[in-house]
Protein backbone atom coordinates (compact mmCIF):
# COMPACT_ATOMS: atom_id res chain seq x y z
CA UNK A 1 3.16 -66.83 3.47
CA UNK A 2 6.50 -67.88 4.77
CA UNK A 3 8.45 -71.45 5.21
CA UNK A 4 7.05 -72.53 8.06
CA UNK A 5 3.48 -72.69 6.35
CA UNK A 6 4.71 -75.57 4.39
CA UNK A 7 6.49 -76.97 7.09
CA UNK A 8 3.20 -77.32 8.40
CA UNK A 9 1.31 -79.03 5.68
CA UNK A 10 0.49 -82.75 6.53
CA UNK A 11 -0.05 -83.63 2.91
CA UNK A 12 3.70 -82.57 1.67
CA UNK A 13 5.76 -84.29 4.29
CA UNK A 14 8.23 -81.95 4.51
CA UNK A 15 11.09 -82.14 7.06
CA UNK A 16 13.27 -79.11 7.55
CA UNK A 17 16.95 -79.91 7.40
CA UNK A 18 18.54 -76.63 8.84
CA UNK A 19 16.92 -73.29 9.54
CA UNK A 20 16.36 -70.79 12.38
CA UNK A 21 13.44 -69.71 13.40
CA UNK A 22 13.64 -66.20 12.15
CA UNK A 23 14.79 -67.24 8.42
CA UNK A 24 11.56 -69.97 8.23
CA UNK A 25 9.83 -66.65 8.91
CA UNK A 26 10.41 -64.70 6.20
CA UNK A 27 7.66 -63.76 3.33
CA UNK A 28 7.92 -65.73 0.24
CA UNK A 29 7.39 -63.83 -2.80
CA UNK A 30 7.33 -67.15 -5.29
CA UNK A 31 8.59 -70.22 -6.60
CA UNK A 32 11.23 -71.59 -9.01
CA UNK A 33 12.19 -74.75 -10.06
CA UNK A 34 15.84 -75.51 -11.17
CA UNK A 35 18.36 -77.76 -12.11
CA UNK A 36 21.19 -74.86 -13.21
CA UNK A 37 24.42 -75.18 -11.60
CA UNK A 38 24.34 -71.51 -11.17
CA UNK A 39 20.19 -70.35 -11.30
CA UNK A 40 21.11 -66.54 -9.63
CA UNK A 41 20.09 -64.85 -12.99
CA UNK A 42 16.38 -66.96 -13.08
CA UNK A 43 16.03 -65.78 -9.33
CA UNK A 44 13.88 -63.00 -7.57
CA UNK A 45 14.10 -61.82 -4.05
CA UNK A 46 12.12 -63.65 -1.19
CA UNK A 47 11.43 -67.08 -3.51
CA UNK A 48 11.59 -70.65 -2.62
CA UNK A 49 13.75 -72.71 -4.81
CA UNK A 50 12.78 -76.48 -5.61
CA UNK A 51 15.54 -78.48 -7.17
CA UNK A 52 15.76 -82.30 -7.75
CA UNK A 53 19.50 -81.88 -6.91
CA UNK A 54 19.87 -83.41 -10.79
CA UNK A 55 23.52 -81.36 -11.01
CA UNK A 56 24.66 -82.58 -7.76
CA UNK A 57 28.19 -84.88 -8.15
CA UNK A 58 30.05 -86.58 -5.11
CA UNK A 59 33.34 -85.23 -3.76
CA UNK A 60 32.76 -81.33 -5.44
CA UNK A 61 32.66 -79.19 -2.90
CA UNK A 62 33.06 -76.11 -4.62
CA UNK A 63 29.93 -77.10 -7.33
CA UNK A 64 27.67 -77.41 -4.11
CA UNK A 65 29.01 -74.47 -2.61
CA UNK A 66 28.49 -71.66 -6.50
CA UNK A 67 25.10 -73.34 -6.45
CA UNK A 68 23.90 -72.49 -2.50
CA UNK A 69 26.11 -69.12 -2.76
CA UNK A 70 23.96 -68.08 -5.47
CA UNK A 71 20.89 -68.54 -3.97
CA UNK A 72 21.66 -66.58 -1.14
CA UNK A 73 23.34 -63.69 -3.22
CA UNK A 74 19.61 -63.73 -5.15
CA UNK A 75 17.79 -63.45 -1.77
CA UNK A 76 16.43 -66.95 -2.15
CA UNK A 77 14.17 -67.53 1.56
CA UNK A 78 14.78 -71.40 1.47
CA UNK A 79 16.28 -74.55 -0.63
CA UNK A 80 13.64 -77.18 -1.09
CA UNK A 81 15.32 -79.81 -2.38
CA UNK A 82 13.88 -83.18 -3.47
CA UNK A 83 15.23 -86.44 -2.18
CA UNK A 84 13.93 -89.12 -5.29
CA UNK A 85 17.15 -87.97 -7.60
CA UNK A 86 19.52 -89.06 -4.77
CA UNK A 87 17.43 -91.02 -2.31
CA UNK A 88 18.47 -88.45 0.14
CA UNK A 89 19.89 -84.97 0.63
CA UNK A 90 23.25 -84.62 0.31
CA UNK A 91 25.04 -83.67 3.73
CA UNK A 92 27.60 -81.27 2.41
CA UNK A 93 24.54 -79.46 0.73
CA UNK A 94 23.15 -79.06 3.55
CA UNK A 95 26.40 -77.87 5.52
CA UNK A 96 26.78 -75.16 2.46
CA UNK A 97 23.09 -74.04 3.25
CA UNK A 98 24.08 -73.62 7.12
CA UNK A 99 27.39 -71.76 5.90
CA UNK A 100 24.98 -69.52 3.93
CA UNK A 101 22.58 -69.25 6.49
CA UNK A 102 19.53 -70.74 3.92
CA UNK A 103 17.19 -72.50 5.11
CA UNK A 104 16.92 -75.74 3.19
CA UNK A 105 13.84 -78.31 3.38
CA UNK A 106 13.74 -82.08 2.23
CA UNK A 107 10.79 -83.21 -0.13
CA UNK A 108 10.18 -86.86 -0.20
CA UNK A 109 10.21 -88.41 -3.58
CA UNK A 110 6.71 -88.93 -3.14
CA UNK A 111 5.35 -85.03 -3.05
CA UNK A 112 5.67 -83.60 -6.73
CA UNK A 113 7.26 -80.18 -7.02
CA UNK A 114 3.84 -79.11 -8.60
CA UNK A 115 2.25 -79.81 -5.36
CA UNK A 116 4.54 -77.68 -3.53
CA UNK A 117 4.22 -74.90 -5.89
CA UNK A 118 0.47 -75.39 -6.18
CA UNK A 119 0.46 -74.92 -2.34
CA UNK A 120 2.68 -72.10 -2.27
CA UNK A 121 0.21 -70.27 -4.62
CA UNK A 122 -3.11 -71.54 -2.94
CA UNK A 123 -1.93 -69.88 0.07
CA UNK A 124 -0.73 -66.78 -1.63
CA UNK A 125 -4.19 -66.38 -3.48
CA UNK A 126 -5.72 -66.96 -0.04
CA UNK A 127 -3.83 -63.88 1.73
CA UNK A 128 -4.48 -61.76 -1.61
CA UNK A 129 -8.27 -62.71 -2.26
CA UNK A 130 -9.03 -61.11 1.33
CA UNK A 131 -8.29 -57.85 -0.43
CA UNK A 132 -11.06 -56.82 -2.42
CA UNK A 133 -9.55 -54.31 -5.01
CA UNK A 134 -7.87 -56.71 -6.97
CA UNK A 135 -8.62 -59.35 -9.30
CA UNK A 136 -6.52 -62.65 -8.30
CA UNK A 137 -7.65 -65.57 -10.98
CA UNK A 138 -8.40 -65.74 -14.11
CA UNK A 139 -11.68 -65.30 -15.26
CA UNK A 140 -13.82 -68.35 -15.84
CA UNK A 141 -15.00 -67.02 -19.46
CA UNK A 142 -11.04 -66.57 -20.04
CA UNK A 143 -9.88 -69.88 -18.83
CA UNK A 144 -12.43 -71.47 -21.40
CA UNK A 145 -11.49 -69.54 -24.11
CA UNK A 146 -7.27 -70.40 -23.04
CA UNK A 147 -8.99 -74.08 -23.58
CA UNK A 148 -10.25 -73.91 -27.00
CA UNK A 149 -7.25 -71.97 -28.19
CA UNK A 150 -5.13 -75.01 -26.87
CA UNK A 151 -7.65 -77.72 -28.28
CA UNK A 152 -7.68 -75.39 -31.35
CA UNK A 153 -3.75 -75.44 -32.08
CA UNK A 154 -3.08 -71.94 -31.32
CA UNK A 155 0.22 -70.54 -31.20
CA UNK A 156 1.81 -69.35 -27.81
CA UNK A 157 1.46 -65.41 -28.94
CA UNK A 158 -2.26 -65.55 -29.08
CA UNK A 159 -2.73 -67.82 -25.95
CA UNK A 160 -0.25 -65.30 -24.00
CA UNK A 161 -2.03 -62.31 -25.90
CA UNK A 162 -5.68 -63.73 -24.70
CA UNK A 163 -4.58 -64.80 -21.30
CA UNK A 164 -3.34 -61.44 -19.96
CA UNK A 165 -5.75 -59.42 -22.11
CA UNK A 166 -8.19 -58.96 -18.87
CA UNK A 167 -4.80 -57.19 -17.50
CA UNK A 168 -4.62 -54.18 -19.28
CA UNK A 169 -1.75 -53.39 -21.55
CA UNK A 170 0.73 -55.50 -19.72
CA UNK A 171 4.09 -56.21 -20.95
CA UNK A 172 4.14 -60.01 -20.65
CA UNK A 173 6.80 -62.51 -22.38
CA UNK A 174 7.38 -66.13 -22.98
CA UNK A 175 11.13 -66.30 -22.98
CA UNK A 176 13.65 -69.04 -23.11
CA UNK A 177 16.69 -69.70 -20.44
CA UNK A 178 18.61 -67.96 -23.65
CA UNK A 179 16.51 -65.25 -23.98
CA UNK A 180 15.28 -65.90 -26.76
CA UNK A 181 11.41 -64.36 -27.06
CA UNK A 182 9.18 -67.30 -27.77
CA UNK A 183 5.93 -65.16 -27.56
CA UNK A 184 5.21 -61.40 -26.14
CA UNK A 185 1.72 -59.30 -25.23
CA UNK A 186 1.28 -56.43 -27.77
CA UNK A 187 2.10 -53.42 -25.41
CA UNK A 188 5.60 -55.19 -24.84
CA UNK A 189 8.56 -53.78 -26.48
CA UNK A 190 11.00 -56.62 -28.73
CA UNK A 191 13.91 -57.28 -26.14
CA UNK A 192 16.80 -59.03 -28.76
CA UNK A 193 18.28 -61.89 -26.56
CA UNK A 194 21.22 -60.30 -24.92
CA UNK A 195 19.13 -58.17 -22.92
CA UNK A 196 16.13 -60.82 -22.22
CA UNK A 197 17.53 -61.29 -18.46
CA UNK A 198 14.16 -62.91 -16.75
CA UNK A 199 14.48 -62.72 -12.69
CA UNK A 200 16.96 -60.36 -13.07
CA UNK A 201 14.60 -57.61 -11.97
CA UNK A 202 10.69 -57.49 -12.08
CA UNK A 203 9.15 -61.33 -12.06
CA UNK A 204 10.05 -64.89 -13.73
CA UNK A 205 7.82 -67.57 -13.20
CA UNK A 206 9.41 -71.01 -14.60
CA UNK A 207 6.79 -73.27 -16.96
CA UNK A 208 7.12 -76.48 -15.95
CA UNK A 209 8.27 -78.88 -18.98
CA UNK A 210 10.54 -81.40 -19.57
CA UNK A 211 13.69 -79.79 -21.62
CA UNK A 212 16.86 -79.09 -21.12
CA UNK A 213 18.83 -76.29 -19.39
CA UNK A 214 18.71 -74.58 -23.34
CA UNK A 215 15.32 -74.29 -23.95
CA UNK A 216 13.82 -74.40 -20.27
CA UNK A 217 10.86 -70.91 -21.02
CA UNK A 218 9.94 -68.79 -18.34
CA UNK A 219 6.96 -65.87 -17.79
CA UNK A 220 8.64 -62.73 -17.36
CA UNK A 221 6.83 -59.62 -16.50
CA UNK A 222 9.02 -56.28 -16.14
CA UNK A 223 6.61 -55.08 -14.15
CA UNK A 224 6.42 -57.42 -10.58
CA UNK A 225 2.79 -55.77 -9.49
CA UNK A 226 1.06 -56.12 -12.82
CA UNK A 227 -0.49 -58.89 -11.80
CA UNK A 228 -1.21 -60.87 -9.23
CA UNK A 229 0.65 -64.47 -8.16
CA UNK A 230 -2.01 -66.65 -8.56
CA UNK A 231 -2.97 -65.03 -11.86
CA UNK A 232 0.38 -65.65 -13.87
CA UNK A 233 0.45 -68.96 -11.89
CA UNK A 234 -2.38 -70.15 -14.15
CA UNK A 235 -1.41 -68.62 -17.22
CA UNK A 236 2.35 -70.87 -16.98
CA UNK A 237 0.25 -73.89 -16.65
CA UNK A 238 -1.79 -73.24 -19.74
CA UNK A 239 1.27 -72.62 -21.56
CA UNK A 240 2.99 -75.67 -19.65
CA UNK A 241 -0.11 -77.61 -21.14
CA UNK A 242 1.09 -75.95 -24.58
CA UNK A 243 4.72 -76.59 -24.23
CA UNK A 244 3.71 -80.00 -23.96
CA UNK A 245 2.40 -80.45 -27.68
CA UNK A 246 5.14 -78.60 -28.55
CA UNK A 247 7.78 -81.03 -27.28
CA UNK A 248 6.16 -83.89 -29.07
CA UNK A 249 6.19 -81.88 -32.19
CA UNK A 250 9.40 -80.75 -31.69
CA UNK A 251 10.64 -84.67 -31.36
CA UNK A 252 9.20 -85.45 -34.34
CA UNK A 253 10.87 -82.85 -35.86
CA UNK A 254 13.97 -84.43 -34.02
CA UNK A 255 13.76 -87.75 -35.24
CA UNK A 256 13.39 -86.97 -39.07
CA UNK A 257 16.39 -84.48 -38.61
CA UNK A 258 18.22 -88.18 -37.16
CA UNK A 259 17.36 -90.46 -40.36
CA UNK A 260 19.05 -87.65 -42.23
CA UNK A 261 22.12 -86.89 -40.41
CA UNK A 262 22.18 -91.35 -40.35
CA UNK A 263 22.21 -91.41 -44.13
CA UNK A 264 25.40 -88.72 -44.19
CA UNK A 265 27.16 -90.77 -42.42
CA UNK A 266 27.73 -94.01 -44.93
CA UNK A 267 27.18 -94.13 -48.91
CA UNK A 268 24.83 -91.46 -49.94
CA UNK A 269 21.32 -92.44 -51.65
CA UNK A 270 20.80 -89.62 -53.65
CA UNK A 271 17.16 -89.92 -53.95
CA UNK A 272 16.75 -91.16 -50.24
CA UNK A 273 18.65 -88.34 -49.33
CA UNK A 274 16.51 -85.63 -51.42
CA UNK A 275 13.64 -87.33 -49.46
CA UNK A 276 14.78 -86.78 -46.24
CA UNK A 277 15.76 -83.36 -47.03
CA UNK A 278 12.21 -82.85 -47.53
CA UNK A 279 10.83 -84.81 -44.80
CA UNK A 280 13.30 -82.75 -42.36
CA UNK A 281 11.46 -79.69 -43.63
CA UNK A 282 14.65 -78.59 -45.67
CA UNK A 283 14.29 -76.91 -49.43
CA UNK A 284 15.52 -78.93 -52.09
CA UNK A 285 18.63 -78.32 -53.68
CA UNK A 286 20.90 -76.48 -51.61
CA UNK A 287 23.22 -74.23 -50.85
CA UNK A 288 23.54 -76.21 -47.23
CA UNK A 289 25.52 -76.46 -44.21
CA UNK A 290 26.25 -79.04 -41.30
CA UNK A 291 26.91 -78.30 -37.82
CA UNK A 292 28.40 -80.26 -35.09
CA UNK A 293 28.23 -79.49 -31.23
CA UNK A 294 29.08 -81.18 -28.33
CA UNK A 295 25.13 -80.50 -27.26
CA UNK A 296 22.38 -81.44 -29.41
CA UNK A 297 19.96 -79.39 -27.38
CA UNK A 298 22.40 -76.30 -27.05
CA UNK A 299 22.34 -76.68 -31.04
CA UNK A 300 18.66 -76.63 -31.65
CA UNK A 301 18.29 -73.83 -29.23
CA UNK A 302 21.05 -71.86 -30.63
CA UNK A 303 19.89 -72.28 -34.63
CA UNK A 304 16.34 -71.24 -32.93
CA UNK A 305 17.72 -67.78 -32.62
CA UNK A 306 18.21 -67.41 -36.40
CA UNK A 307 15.49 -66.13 -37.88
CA UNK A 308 14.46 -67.01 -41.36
CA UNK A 309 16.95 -70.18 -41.51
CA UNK A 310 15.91 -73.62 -42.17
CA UNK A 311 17.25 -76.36 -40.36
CA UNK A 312 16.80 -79.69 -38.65
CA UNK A 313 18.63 -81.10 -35.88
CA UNK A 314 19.85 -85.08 -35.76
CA UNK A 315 21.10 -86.17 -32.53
CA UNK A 316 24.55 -83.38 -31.60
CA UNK A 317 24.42 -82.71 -35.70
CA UNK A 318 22.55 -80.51 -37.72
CA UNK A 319 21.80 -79.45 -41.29
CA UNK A 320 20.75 -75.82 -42.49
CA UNK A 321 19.72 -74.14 -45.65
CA UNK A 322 21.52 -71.02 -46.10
CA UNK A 323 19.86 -68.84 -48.69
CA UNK A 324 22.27 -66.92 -50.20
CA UNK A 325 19.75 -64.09 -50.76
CA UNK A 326 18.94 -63.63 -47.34
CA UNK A 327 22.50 -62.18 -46.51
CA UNK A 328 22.89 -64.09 -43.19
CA UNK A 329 26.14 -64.92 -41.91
CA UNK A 330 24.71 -68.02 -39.82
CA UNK A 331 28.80 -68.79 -37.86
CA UNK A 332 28.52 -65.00 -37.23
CA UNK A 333 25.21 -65.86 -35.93
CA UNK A 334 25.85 -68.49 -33.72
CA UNK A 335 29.18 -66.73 -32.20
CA UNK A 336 26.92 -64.23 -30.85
CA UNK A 337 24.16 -66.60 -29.12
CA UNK A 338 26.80 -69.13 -27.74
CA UNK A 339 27.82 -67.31 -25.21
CA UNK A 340 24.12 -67.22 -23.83
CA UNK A 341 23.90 -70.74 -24.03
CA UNK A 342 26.98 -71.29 -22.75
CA UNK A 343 25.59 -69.31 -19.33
CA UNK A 344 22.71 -71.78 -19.26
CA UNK A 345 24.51 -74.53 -19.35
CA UNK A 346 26.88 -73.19 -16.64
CA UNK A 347 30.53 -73.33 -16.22
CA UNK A 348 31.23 -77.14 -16.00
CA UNK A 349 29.62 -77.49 -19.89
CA UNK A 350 31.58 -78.77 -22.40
CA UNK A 351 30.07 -76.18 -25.05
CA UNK A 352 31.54 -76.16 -28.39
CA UNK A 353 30.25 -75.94 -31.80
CA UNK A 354 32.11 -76.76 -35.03
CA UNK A 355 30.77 -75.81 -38.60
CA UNK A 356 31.55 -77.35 -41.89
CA UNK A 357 31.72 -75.62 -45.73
CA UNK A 358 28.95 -74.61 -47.41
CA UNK A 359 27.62 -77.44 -49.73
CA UNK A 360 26.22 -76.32 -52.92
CA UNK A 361 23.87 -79.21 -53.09
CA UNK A 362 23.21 -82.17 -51.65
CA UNK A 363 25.96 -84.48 -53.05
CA UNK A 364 28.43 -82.42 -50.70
CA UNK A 365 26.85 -82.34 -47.60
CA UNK A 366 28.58 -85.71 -46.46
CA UNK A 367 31.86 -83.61 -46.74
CA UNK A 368 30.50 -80.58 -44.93
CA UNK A 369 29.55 -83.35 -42.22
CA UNK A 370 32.77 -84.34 -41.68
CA UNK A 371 34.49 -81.30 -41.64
CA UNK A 372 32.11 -80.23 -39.50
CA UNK A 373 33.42 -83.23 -36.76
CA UNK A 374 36.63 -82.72 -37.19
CA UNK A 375 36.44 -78.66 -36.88
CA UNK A 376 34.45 -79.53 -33.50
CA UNK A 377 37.47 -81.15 -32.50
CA UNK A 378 39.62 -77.94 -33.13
CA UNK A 379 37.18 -75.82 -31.41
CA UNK A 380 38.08 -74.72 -27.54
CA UNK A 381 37.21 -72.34 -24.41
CA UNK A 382 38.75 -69.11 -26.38
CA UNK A 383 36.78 -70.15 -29.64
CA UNK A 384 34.04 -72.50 -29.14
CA UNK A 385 32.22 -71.59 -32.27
CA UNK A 386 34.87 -72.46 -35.30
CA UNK A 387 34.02 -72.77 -39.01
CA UNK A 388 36.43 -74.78 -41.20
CA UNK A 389 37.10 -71.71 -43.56
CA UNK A 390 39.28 -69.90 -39.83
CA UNK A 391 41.47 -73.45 -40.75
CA UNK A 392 44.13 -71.31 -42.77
CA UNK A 393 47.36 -72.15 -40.80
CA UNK A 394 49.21 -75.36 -39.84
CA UNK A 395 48.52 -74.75 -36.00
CA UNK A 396 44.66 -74.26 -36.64
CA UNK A 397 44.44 -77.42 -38.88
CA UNK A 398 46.51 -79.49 -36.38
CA UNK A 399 44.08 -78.54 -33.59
CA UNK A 400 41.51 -80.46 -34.98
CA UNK A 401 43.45 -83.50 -34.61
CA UNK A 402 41.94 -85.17 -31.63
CA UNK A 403 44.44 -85.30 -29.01
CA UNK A 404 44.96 -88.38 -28.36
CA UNK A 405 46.58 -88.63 -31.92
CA UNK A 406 48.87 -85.42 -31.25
CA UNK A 407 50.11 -86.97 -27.77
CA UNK A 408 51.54 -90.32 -29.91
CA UNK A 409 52.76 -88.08 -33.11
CA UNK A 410 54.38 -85.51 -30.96
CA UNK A 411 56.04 -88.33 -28.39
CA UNK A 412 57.01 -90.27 -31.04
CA UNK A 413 58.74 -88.05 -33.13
CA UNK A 414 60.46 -85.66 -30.38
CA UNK A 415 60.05 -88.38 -27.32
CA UNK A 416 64.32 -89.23 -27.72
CA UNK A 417 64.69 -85.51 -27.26
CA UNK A 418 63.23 -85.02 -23.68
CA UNK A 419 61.72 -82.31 -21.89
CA UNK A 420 65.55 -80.29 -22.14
CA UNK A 421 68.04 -78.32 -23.94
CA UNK A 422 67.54 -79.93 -27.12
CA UNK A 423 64.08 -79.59 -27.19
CA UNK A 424 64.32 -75.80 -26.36
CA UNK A 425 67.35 -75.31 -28.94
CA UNK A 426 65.19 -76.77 -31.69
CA UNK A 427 62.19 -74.53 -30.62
CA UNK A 428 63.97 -71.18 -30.99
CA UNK A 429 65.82 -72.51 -34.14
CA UNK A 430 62.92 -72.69 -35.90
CA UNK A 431 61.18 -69.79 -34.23
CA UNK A 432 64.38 -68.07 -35.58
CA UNK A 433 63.77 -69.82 -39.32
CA UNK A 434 66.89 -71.81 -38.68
CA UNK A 435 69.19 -68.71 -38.18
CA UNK A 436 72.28 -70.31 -36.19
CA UNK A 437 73.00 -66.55 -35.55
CA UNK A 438 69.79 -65.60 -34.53
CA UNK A 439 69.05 -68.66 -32.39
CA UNK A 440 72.92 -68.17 -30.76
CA UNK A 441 72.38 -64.73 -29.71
CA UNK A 442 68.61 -65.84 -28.21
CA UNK A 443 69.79 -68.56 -26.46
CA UNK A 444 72.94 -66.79 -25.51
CA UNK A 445 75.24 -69.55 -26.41
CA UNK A 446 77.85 -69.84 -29.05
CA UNK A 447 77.12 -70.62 -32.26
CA UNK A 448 79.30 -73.85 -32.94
CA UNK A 449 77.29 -75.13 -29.48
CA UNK A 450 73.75 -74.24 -31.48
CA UNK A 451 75.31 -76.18 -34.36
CA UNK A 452 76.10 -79.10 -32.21
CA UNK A 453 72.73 -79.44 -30.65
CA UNK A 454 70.93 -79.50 -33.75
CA UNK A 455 73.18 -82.08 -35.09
CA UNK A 456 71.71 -84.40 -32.22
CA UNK A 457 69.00 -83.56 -32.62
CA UNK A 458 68.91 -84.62 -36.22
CA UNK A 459 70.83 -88.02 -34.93
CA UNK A 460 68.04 -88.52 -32.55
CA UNK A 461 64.89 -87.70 -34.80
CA UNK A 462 66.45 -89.03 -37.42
CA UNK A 463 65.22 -85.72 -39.37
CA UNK A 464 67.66 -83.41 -41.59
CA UNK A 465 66.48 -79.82 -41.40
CA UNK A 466 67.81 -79.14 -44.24
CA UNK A 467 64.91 -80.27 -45.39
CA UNK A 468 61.49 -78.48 -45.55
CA UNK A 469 59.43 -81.64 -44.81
CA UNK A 470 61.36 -82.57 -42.26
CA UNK A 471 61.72 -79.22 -40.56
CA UNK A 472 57.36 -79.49 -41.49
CA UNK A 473 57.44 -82.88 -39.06
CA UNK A 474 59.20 -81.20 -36.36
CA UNK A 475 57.41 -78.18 -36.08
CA UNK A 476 53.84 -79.98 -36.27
CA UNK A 477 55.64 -82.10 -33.59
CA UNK A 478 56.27 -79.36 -31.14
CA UNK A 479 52.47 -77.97 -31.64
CA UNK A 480 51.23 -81.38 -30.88
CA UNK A 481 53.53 -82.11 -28.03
């Protein structure tokens, strides 16, 4: 089928924005949804692309022009992108399409994206069905048996086992935006999450959910011909159904992880808090740790990937039970993941994740809590992922002062000394551990001149560095300046 087919369809109301004649005409292979700043990696060759425009901003140019630029560099045969977020389409998005030559497509806020994807599919299992060698839907006796496996509480392993068990020996995954393997067919191989690249080659099929950019899951087949499009069309909507039940159980999970974050934060009930350690699914007693990120869902998605750790997520906070037996370095852990979440969440994400102590028991995880906060504080684009333990020098431990706190200590305490001479003569003195020899021959200067600098600068601090707390305040001055 190509563009043009839906441009067609009376029921969508469609209206085509920019595209010639010979682009509308080219085959579509498929359909993804998105809301990614930057989808390429979820994208196939020859697919249509519906967004709701939800990562769209006013006045950025170059954010419109990374997401179009990477639909084309995927092969992407049209933008259809929905109007309800925005009330319209965006004119510079559409100028970027034109600049890309993609084809883009308004949908009113009353179609539904599944209605455009059920109608790319229809018409796709229409073309296919004429050929008679294949099978192109799933079974009737396998679609009831998909039903009581949902009704039934089954996981997602056995529905995705049953569903593509009429295949063969596929290799079939549910896998999230991370890469992280929610559920795979027997005859597929483990893929660990750094090389779980769905879309990159073979086929990715988005479930529809609501979620986050973290935990969005996708049906990934290696193999693009192993089955047909209407086929694994049906099998993401029984696990959408799934995914479903899952999200409410998953909020649940949420909310109890919330009441005991809450009860960290002021005086600490020791028997409520014992209580909501066990109501957040935690073992009693300890050791523990907390975690703060600038992303709550980033954070559940990222502990996800640790297997065989506890842990419940409150709001941007979370608490884990690190068994000391199990031998796993969880901030070793999450350094490796982040950087996969970090992709998701593409490059405008404020992604950082700061880890307090290890609390023996209970009593000390308000402590680990906070120094959890303020370590999130210290963490940055080189080292998003910082424990309090990498804390071990003055610079480290001042970087988890927030900022605006540095800007007054550092102005107030150097602001008489300017941006000039005397600011750079103090700088290499104590780079120099107040050598006046050292600091003369690096500044190239005399040494009775390096002697009178500092001596205004001491007049204008009002600091003698003579003294080692005072030479302390001007140094943590200069870092925070």
């Amino acid at each position: 089928m190509h563009v043009l087919d839906l441009l067609q369809s009376d029921n969508l109301g469609l209206t085509l924005l920019w595209g010639e004649e010979a682009l509308l005409g080219q085959e579509v292979s498929g359909v993804t949804a998105t809301d990614l700043e930057d989808p390429g990696r979820f994208l196939g060759p020859g697919e249509l692309v519906l967004s709701g425009l939800v990562w769209w901003a006013q006045d950025d140019p170059k954010k419109v022009d990374r997401f179009v630029s990477a639909l084309a560099a995927a092969g992407a045969t049209a933008l259809l992108a929905g109007e309800e977020t925005h009330g319209r389409v965006p004119d510079d998005l559409v100028a970027a399409c034109r600049a890309h030559r993609l084809p883009i497509v308004a949908v009113p806020a009353r179609t539904s994206f599944r209605a455009v994807t059920e109608a790319v599919y229809l018409r796709q299992w229409g073309d296919l069905s004429r050929r008679p060698t294949r099978i192109f839907a799933l079974p009737e006796n396998v679609r009831g048996e998909l039903s009581r496996l949902l009704e039934g509480g089954a996981g997602p392993g056995e529905i995705l086992d049953r569903a593509c068990a009429h295949l063969g020996k596929v290799a079939c995954y549910v896998l999230t935006a991370s890469g992280r393997t929610i559920a795979r067919t027997p005859s597929a191989p483990l893929v660990p999450a750094q090389r779980a690249t769905p879309a990159r080659d073979g086929l990715s099929l988005r479930i529809e959910s609501d979620g986050s950019p973290y935990d969005a899951w996708h049906l990934y087949l290696p193999d693009a011909d192993a089955a047909p499009p209407r086929v694994l069309h049906e099998i993401a909507e029984v696990l959408a159904q799934y995914r479903d039940g899952h999200a409410r159980r998953a909020a649940a999970a949420r909310a109890a992880g919330q009441e005991l974050i809450a009860l960290l934060s002021g005086d600490v009930d020791p028997v409520a808090l014992e209580e909501a350690l066990t109501a957040a699914g935690l073992p009693a007693g300890g050791p523990y740790r907390v975690l703060a990120s600038t992303s709550g869902d980033a954070l559940a998605e990222a502990l996800a990937h640790l297997e065989g750790v506890p842990w419940a997520v409150g709001g941007s906070a979370a608490v884990l039970y690190e068994d000391p037996r199990a031998g796993v370095d969880v901030t070793a852990g999450l350094r490796g993941v982040w950087p996969l979440l970090q992709a998701c969440g593409g490059p405008e994400a404020d992604l950082r994740l700061g880890a307090g102590a290890r609390a023996a028991g209970p009593e000390q995880l308000r402590a680990s809590l906070n120094q959890a906060l303020f370590t999130l504080t210290a963490a940055d684009a080189e080292s998003p992922v910082r424990a309090v333990e990498q804390l071990d020098t003055l610079a480290e431990l001042l970087s988890g002062v927030p900022p605006e706190v540095r800007g007054v200590f550092g102005a107030r305490t150097l602001g008489a000394l300017g941006d000039g001479m005397l600011r750079e003569t103090l700088e290499v003195f104590l780079a120099n551990n107040c050598s006046w020899a050292r600091t003369a021959e690096a500044l190239h200067l005399h040494v009775n001149t390096v002697h009178y600098r500092i001596e205004r600068v001491e007049a204008l601090t009002g600091r003698d560095l003579s003294r080692l707390d005072h030479k302390l305040d001007l140094y943590a001055a200069l870092r925070c300046g």
